[in-house]
Protein backbone atom coordinates (compact mmCIF):
# COMPACT_ATOMS: atom_id res chain seq x y z
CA UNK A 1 -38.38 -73.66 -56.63
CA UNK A 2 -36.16 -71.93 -58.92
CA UNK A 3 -33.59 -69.42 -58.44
CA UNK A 4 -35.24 -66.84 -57.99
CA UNK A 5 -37.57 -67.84 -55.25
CA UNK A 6 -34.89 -69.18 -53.43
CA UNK A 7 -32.67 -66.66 -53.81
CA UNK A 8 -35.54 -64.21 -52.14
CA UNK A 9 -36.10 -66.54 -49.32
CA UNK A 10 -32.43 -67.11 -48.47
CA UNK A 11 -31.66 -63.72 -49.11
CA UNK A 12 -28.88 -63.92 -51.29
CA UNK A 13 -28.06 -62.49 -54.90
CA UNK A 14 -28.89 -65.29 -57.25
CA UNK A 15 -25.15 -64.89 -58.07
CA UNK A 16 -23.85 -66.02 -54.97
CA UNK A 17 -25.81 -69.35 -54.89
CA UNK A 18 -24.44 -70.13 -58.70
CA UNK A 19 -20.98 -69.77 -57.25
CA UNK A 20 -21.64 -72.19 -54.05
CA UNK A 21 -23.35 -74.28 -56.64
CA UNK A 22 -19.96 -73.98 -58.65
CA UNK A 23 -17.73 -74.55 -55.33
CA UNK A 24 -19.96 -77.48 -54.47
CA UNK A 25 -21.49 -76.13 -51.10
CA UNK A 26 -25.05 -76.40 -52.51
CA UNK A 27 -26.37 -78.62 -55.25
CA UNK A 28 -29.76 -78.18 -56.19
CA UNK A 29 -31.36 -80.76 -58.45
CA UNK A 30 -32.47 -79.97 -62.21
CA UNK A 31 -35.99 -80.28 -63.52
CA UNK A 32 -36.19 -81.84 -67.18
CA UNK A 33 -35.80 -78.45 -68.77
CA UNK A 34 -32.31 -78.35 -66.82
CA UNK A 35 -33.30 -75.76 -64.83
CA UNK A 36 -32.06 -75.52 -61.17
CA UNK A 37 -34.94 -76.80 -58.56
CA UNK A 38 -34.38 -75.30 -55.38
CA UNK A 39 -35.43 -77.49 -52.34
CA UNK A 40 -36.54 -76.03 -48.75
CA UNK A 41 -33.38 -78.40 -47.54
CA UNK A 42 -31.31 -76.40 -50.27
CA UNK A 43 -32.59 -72.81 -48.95
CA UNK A 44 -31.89 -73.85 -45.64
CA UNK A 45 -28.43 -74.45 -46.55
CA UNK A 46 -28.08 -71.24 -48.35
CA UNK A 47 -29.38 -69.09 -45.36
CA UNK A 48 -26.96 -71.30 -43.17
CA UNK A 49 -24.21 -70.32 -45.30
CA UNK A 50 -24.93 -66.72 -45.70
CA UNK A 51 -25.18 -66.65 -41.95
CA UNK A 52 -21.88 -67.99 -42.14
CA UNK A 53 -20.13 -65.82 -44.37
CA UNK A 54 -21.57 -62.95 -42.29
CA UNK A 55 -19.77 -63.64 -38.99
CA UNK A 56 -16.35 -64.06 -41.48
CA UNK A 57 -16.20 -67.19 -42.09
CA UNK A 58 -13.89 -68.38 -45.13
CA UNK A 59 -15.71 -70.54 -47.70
CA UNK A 60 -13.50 -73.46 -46.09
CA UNK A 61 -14.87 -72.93 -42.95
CA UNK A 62 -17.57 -72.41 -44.19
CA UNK A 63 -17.18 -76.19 -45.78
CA UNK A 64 -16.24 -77.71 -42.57
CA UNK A 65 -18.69 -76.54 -40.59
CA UNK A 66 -21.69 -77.76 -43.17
CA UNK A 67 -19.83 -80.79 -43.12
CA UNK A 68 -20.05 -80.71 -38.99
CA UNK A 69 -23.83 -79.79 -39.49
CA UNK A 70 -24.93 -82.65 -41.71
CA UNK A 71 -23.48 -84.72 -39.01
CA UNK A 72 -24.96 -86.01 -36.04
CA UNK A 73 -22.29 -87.34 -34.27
CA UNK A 74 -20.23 -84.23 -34.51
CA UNK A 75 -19.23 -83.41 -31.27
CA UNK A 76 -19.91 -79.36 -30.60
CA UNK A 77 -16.31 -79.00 -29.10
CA UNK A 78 -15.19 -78.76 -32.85
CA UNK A 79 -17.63 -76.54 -33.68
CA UNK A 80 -16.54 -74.42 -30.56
CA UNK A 81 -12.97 -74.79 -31.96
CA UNK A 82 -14.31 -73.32 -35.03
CA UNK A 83 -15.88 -70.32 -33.85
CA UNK A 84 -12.73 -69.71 -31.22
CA UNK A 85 -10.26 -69.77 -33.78
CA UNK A 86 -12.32 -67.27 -35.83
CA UNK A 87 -12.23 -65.27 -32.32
CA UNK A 88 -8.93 -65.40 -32.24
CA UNK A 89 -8.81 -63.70 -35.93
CA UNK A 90 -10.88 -61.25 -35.38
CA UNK A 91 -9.37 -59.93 -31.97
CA UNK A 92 -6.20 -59.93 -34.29
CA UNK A 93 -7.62 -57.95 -37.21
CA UNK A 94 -9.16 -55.55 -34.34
CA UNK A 95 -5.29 -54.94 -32.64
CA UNK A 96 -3.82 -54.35 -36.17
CA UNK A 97 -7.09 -51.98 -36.80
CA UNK A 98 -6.24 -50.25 -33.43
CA UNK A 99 -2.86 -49.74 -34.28
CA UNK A 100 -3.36 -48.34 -38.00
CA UNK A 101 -5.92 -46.22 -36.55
CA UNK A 102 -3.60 -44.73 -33.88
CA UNK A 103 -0.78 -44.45 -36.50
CA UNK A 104 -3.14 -42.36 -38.10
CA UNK A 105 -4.30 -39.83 -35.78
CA UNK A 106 -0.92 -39.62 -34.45
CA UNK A 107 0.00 -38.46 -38.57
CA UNK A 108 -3.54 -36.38 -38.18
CA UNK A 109 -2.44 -34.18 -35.51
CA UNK A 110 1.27 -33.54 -36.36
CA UNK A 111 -0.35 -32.03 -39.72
CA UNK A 112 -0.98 -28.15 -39.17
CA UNK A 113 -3.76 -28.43 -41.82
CA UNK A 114 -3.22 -25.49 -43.39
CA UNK A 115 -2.61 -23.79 -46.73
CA UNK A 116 1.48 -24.39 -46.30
CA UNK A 117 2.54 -27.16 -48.65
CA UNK A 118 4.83 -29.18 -46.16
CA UNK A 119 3.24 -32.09 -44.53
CA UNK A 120 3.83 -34.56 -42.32
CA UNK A 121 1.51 -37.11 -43.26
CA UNK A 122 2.74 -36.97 -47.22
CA UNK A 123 6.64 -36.87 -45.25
CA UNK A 124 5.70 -40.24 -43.56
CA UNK A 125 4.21 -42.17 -46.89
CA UNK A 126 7.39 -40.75 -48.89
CA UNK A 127 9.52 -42.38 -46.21
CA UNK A 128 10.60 -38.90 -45.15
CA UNK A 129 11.15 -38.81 -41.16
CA UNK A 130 12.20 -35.20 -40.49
CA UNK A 131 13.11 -34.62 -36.48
């Protein structure tokens, strides 16, 4: 099938799969006119990786775990390792969001929010601390 078609069924922009074709995570064979000929194998891959990507994974991980799929004596513990250590990045990413956030709406509510030009919020990002 060609791009296209395979892009629709994977659901991915045709963009996307030149780059994995590019990066080596998909490699569709050519029909005589060169064009690319999409197998079902190959869109199965595709949705796999966009699947992936969704959940955060890195295009290395991404790597290593096709590499863990196309084998059948992986053993799932290092696919679990996988997915735990991408766990462990996203709880991180959610404590630094938590703390921006409250950094925030602690700047938020010391700002009277009115038409007087001094501010605390533009005080902070200047480096200004004013007690």
């Amino acid at each position: 099938m060609n791009i296209g078609s395979a892009s629709q069924m994977a659901g991915l922009p045709a963009k996307t799969i030149r780059y994995y074709e590019d990066i080596d995570l998909v490699c569709p064979a050519r029909s005589e006119n060169g064009y690319r000929d999409y197998s079902e194998a190959d869109v199965h891959r595709l949705k796999f990786l966009g699947r992936a990507r969704g959940l955060g994974f890195t295009i290395d991980e991404c790597r290593l775990l096709l590499s863990l799929y196309n084998d059948e004596n992986r053993a799932s513990a290092d696919v679990k390792a996988i997915a735990e250590a991408k766990i462990a990045e996203v709880d991180r990413k959610i404590s630094d969001l938590q703390g921006l956030r409250a950094t925030l709406n602690t700047l938020a509510c010391s700002c009277h929010g009115d038409s007087r030009p001094d501010c605390p919020i533009i005080d902070d990002l200047a480096g200004i601390h004013v007690e």
